[in-house]
Protein backbone atom coordinates (compact mmCIF):
# COMPACT_ATOMS: atom_id res chain seq x y z
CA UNK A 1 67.97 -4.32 40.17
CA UNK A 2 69.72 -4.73 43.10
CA UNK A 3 73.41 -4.11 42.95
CA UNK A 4 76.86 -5.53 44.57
CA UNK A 5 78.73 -3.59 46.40
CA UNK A 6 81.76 -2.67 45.05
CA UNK A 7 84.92 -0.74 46.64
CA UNK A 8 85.70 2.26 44.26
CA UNK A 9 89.02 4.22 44.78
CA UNK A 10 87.83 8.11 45.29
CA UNK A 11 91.13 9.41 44.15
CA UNK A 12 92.44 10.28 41.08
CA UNK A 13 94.13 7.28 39.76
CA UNK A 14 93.98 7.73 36.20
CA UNK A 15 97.27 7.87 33.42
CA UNK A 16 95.97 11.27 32.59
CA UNK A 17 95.86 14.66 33.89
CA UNK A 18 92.71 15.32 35.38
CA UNK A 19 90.58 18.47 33.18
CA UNK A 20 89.30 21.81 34.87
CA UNK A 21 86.77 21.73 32.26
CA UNK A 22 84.75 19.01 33.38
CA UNK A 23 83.26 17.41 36.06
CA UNK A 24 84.26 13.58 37.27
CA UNK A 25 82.10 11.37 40.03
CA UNK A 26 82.04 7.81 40.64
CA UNK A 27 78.96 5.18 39.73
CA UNK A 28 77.55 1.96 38.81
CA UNK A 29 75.04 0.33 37.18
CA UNK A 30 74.04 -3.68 36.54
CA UNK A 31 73.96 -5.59 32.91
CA UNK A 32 71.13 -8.18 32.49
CA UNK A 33 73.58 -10.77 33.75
CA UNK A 34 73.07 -9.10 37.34
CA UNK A 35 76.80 -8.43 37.57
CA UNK A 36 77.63 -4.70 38.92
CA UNK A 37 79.66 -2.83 36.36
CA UNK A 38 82.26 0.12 37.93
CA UNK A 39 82.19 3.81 35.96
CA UNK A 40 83.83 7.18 36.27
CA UNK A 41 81.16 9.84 34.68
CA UNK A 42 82.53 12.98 33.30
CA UNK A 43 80.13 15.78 33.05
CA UNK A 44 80.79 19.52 31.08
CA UNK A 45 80.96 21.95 33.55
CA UNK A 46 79.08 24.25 30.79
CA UNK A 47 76.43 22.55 29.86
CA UNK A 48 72.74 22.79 28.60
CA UNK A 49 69.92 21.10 29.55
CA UNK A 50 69.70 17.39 27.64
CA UNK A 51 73.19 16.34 26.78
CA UNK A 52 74.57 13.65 23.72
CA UNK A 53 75.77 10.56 25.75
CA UNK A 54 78.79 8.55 25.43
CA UNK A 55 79.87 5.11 26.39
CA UNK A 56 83.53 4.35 26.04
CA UNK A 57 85.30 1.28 26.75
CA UNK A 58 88.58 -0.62 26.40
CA UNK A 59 91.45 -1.73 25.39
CA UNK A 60 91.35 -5.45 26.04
CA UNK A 61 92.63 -5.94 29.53
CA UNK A 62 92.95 -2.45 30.16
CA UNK A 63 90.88 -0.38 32.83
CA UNK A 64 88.64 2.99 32.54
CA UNK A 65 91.42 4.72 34.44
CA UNK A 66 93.75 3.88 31.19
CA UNK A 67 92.60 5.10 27.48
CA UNK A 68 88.66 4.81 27.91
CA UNK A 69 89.13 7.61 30.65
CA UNK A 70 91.05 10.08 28.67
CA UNK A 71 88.63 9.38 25.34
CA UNK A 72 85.74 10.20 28.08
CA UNK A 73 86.84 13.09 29.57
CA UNK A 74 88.00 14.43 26.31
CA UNK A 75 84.85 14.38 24.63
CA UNK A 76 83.12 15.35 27.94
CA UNK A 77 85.44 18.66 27.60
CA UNK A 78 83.60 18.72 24.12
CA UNK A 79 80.11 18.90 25.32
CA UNK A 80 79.28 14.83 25.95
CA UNK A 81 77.88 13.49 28.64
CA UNK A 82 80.92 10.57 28.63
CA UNK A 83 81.03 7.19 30.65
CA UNK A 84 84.13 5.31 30.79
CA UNK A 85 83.26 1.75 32.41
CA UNK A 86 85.29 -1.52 33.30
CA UNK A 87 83.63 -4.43 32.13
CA UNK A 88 82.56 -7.48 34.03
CA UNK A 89 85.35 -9.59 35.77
CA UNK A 90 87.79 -6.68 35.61
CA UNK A 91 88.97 -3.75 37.42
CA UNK A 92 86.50 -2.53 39.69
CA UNK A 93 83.61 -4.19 38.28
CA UNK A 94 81.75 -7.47 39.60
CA UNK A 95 81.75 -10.71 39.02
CA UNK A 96 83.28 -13.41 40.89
CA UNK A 97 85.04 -14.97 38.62
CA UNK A 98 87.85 -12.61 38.05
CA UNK A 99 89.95 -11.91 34.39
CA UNK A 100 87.35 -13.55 32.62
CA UNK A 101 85.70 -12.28 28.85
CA UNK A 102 82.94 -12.91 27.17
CA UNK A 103 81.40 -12.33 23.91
CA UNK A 104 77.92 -12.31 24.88
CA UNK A 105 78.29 -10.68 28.74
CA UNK A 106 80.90 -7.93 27.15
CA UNK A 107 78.38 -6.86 24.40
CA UNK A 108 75.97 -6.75 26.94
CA UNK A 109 78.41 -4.45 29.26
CA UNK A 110 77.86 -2.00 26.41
CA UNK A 111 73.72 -2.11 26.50
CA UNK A 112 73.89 -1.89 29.92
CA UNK A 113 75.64 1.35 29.58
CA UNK A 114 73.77 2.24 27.06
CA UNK A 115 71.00 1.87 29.67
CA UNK A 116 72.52 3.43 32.34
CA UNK A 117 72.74 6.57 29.67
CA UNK A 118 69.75 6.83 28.95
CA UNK A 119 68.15 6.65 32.06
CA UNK A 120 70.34 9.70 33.47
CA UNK A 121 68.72 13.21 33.93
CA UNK A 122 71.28 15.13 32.50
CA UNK A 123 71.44 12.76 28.50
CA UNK A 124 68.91 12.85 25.74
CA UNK A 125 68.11 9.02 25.32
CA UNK A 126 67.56 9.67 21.71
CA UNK A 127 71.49 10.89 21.43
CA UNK A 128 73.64 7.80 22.35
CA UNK A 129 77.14 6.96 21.11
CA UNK A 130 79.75 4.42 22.07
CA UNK A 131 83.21 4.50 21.48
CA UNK A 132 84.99 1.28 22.04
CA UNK A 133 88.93 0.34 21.49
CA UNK A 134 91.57 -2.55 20.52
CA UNK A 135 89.24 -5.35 21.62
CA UNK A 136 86.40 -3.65 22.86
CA UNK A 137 86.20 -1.88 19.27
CA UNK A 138 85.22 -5.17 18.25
CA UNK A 139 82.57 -5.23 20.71
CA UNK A 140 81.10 -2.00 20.38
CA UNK A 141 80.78 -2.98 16.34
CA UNK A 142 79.08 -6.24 17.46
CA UNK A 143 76.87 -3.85 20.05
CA UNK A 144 75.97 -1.56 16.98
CA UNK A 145 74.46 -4.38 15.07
CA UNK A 146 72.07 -5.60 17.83
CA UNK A 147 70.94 -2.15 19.55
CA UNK A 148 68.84 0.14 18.01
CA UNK A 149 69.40 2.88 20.61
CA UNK A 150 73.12 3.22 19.39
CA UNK A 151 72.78 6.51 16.84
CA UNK A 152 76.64 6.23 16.28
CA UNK A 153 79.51 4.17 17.04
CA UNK A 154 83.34 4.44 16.99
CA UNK A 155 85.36 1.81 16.87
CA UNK A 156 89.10 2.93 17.28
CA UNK A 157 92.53 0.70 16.73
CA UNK A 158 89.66 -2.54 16.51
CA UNK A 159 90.80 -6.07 17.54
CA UNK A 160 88.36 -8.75 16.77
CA UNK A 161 88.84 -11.17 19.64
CA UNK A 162 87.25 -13.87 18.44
CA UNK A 163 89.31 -13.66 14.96
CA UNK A 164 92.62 -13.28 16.79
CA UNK A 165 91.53 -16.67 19.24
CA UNK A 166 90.66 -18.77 16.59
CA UNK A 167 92.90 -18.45 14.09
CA UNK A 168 96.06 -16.40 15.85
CA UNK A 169 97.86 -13.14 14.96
CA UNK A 170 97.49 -12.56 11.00
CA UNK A 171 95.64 -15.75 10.78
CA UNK A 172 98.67 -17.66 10.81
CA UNK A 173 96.80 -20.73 13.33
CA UNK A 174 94.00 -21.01 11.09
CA UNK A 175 93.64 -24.45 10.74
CA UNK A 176 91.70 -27.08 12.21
CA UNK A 177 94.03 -28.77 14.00
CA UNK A 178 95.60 -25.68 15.67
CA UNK A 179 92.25 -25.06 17.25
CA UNK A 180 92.24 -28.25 18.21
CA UNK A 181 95.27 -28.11 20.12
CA UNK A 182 93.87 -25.21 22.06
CA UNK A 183 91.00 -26.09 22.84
CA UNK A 184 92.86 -29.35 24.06
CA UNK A 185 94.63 -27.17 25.98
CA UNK A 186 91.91 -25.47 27.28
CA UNK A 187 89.97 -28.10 28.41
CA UNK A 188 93.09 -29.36 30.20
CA UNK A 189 93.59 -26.19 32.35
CA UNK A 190 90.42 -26.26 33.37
CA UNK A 191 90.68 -29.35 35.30
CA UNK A 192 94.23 -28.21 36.61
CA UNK A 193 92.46 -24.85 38.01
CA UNK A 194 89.49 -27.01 39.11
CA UNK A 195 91.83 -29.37 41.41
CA UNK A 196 94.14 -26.58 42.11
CA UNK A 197 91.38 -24.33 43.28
CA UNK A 198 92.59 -21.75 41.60
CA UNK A 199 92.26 -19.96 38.26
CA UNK A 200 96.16 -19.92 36.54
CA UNK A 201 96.62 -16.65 34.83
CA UNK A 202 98.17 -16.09 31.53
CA UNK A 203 100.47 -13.13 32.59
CA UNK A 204 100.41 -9.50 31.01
CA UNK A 205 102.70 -8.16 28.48
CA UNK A 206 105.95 -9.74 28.65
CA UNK A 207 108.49 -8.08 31.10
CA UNK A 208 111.22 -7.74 30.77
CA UNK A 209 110.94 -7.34 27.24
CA UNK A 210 113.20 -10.25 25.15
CA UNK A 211 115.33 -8.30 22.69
CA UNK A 212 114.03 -10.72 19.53
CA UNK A 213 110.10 -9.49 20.84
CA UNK A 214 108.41 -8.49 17.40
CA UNK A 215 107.16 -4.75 16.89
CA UNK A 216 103.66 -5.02 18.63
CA UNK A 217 104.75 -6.64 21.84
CA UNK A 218 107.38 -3.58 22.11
CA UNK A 219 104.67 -1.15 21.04
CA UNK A 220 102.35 -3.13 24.04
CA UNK A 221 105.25 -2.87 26.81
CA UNK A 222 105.41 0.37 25.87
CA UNK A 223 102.50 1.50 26.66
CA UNK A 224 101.29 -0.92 29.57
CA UNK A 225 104.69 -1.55 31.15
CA UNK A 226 105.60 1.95 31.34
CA UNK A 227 104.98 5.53 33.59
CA UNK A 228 103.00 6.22 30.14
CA UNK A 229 99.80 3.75 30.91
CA UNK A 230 100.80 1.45 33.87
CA UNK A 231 97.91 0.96 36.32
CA UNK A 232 97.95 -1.45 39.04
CA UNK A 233 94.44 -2.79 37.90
CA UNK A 234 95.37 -2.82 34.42
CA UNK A 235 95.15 -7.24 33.20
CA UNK A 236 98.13 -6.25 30.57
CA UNK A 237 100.01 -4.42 32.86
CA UNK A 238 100.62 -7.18 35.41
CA UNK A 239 99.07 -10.79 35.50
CA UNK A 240 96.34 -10.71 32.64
CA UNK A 241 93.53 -12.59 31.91
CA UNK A 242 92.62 -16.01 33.36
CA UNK A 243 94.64 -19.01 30.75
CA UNK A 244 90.66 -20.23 30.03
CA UNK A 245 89.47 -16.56 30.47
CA UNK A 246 88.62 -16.32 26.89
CA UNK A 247 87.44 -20.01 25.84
CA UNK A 248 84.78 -19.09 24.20
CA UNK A 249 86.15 -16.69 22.24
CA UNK A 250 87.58 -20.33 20.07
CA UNK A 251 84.00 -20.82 18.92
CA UNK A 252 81.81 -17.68 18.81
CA UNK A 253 82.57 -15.14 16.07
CA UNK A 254 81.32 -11.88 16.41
CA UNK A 255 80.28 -9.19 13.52
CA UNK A 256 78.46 -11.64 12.10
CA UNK A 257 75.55 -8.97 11.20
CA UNK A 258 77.89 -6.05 11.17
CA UNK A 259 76.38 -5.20 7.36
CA UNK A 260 73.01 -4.45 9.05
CA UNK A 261 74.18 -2.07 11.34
CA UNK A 262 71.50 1.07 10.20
CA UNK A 263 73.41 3.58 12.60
CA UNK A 264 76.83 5.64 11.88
CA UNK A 265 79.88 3.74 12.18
CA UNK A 266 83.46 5.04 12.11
CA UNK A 267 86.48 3.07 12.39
CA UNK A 268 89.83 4.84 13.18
CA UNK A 269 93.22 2.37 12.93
CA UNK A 270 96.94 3.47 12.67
CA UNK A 271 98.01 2.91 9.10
CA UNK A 272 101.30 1.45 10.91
CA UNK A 273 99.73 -0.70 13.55
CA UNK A 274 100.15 -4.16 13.19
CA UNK A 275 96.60 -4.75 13.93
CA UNK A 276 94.79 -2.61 11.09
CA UNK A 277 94.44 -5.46 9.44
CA UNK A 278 90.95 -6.30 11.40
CA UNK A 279 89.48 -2.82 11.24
CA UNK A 280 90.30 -2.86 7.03
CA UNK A 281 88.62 -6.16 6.83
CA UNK A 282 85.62 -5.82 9.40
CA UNK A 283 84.97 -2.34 7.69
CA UNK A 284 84.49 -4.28 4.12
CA UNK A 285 82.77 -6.92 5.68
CA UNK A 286 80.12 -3.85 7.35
CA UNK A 287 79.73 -2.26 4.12
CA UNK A 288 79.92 -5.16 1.39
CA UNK A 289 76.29 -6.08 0.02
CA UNK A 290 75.10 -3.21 2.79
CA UNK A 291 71.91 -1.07 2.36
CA UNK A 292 73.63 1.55 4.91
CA UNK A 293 77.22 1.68 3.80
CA UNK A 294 76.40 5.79 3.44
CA UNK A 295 77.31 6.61 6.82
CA UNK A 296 80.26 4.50 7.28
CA UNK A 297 83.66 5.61 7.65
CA UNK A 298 86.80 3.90 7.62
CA UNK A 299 90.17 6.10 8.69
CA UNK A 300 93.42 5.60 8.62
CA UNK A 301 96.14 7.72 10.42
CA UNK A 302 99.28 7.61 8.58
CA UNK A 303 102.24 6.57 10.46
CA UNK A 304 100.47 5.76 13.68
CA UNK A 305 101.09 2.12 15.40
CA UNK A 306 98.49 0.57 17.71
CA UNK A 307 98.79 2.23 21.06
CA UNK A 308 98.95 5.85 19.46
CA UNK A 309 95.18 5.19 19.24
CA UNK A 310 94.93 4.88 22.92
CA UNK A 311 96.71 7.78 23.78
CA UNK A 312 98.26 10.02 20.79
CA UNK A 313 101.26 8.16 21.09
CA UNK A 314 103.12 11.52 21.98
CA UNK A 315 102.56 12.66 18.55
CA UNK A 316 98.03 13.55 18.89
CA UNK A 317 97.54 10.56 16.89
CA UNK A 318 94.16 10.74 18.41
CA UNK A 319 91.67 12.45 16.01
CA UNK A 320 89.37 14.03 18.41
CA UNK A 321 88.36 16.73 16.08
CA UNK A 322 86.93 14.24 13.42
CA UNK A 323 85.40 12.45 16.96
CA UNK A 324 83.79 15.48 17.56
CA UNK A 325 82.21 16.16 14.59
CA UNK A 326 81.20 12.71 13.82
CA UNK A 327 79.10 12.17 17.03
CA UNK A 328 77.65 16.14 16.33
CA UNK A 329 76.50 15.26 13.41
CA UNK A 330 75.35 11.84 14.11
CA UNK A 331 73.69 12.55 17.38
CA UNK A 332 71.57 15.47 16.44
């Protein structure tokens, strides 16, 4: 399938120190949409013949060079053939639309890595993971339940993106008439960005931080605003996503088959993160009336907040042990 051309930076621009113990290139492959997707590939240096593959992806808004980098070249150091990709409309992917989501074209992002894995020389197709986090989490789950080639999934510090449009942070717009008022809203913008020629954006995190900001826009700023995961492609870190960039999101839930997921699932969340509530509730929704709740895992990290998940937090808040072992034992 033929491809766009994309400019990729050949430098090390990542948050994260780069490891002696593996080895990093550049590539690209296309979803079934036709749209180019960006990836950095991290290979062991000591290696065997067939490796276990990874996809990893996320947060929401975030780029490969952020958190899905360091998860990727961790497990790579590990012994995983690890992918960390941007998905469409972002970073260094395609798409001409730019700061646009998707449930349907982001799920697909992750089959079309999961593709791109199992075409490569150096993976065993039959050994293919995904590891997805904060919103992609959410898509990875929805990924698990619709391809079969997924042997294990792990979903860490999970947003579910269409829960959190639709009905607001701890459900707290879920009524009818808020929704209607943004999709009013919605529909609005559009014709402003239509006569404007333009797409308005929404703006990252906040900056400078208000001093009355609740916990989780700190904890956000933190991370995104900050030496500790800045990048100049990063959504959150400067203008974020388009205002009509996630639409669809309003009316198209996700997980809605998440209970006949066959494959291994683990969810990680921070016990103190103000989001765990979606992992705790997607995880009994996966399991509840399930004929394969025996291989799914739900963990909690005592005292760790959102972005600890993405990377340790300062405090290896990270379980990459318990990573390890899950995708070892699930991608035999």
């Amino acid at each position: 399938m033929k491809q766009e051309k994309l400019i990729l930076s050949q430098e090390w621009d990542k948050t994260f120190p780069k490891s002696d113990k593996v080895e990093h290139c550049k590539t690209s492959f296309v979803n079934r949409y036709g749209i180019t997707l960006a990836a950095d590939l991290y290979i062991p240096k000591n290696r065997g013949a067939k490796l276990p593959g990874i996809a990893v992806c996320g947060p929401f808004g975030a780029v490969k060079e952020q958190c899905a980098g360091l998860y990727a070249q961790t497990m790579a150091e590990r012994g995983f053939l690890a992918l960390a990709f941007d998905p469409s409309f972002t970073g260094e992917s395609g798409g001409n639309v730019r700061f646009m989501a998707s449930p349907d074209i982001n799920t697909e992002d992750f089959m079309a890595a999961v593709d791109f894995l199992s075409l490569h020389e150096l993976a065993d197709p039959r050994r293919v993971g995904i590891i997805g986090i904060c919103g992609w989490g959410g898509m990875a789950l929805n990924t698990a339940a619709l391809d079969t080639r997924i042997k294990a999934t792990a979903v860490m510090t999970m947003y579910d993106m269409t829960r959190v449009n639709a009905k607001g942070y701890f459900d707290s717009e879920d009524s009818e008439e808020a929704r209607y008022a943004k999709k009013a809203a919605l529909c609005a913008q559009r014709l402003e960005d239509l006569k404007a020629g333009a797409y308005k954006t929404a703006g990252g995190v906040v900056d400078p931080l208000p001093p009355d900001a609740p916990f989780f826009v700190k904890d956000y700023y933190d991370y995104y605003k900050t030496p500790r995961g800045y990048h100049p492609r990063s959504l959150n870190s400067n203008g974020g996503w388009n205002v009509v960039g996630c639409e669809s999101f309003l009316n198209q839930p996700i997980l809605r088959y998440s209970s006949e997921i066959r494959s291994a699932v683990l969810m990680v969340h921070g016990e103190a993160a103000h989001s765990c509530y979606f992992s705790k509730d997607a995880y009994a929704d996966m399991v509840r009336d399930s004929k394969y709740s025996e291989n799914k895992e739900l963990l909690l990290i005592p005292g760790a907040v959102h972005t600890d998940l993405y990377d340790g937090g300062g405090k290896n808040a990270i379980p990459f042990d318990k990573l390890e072992s899950f995708f070892l034992e699930h991608l035999q």
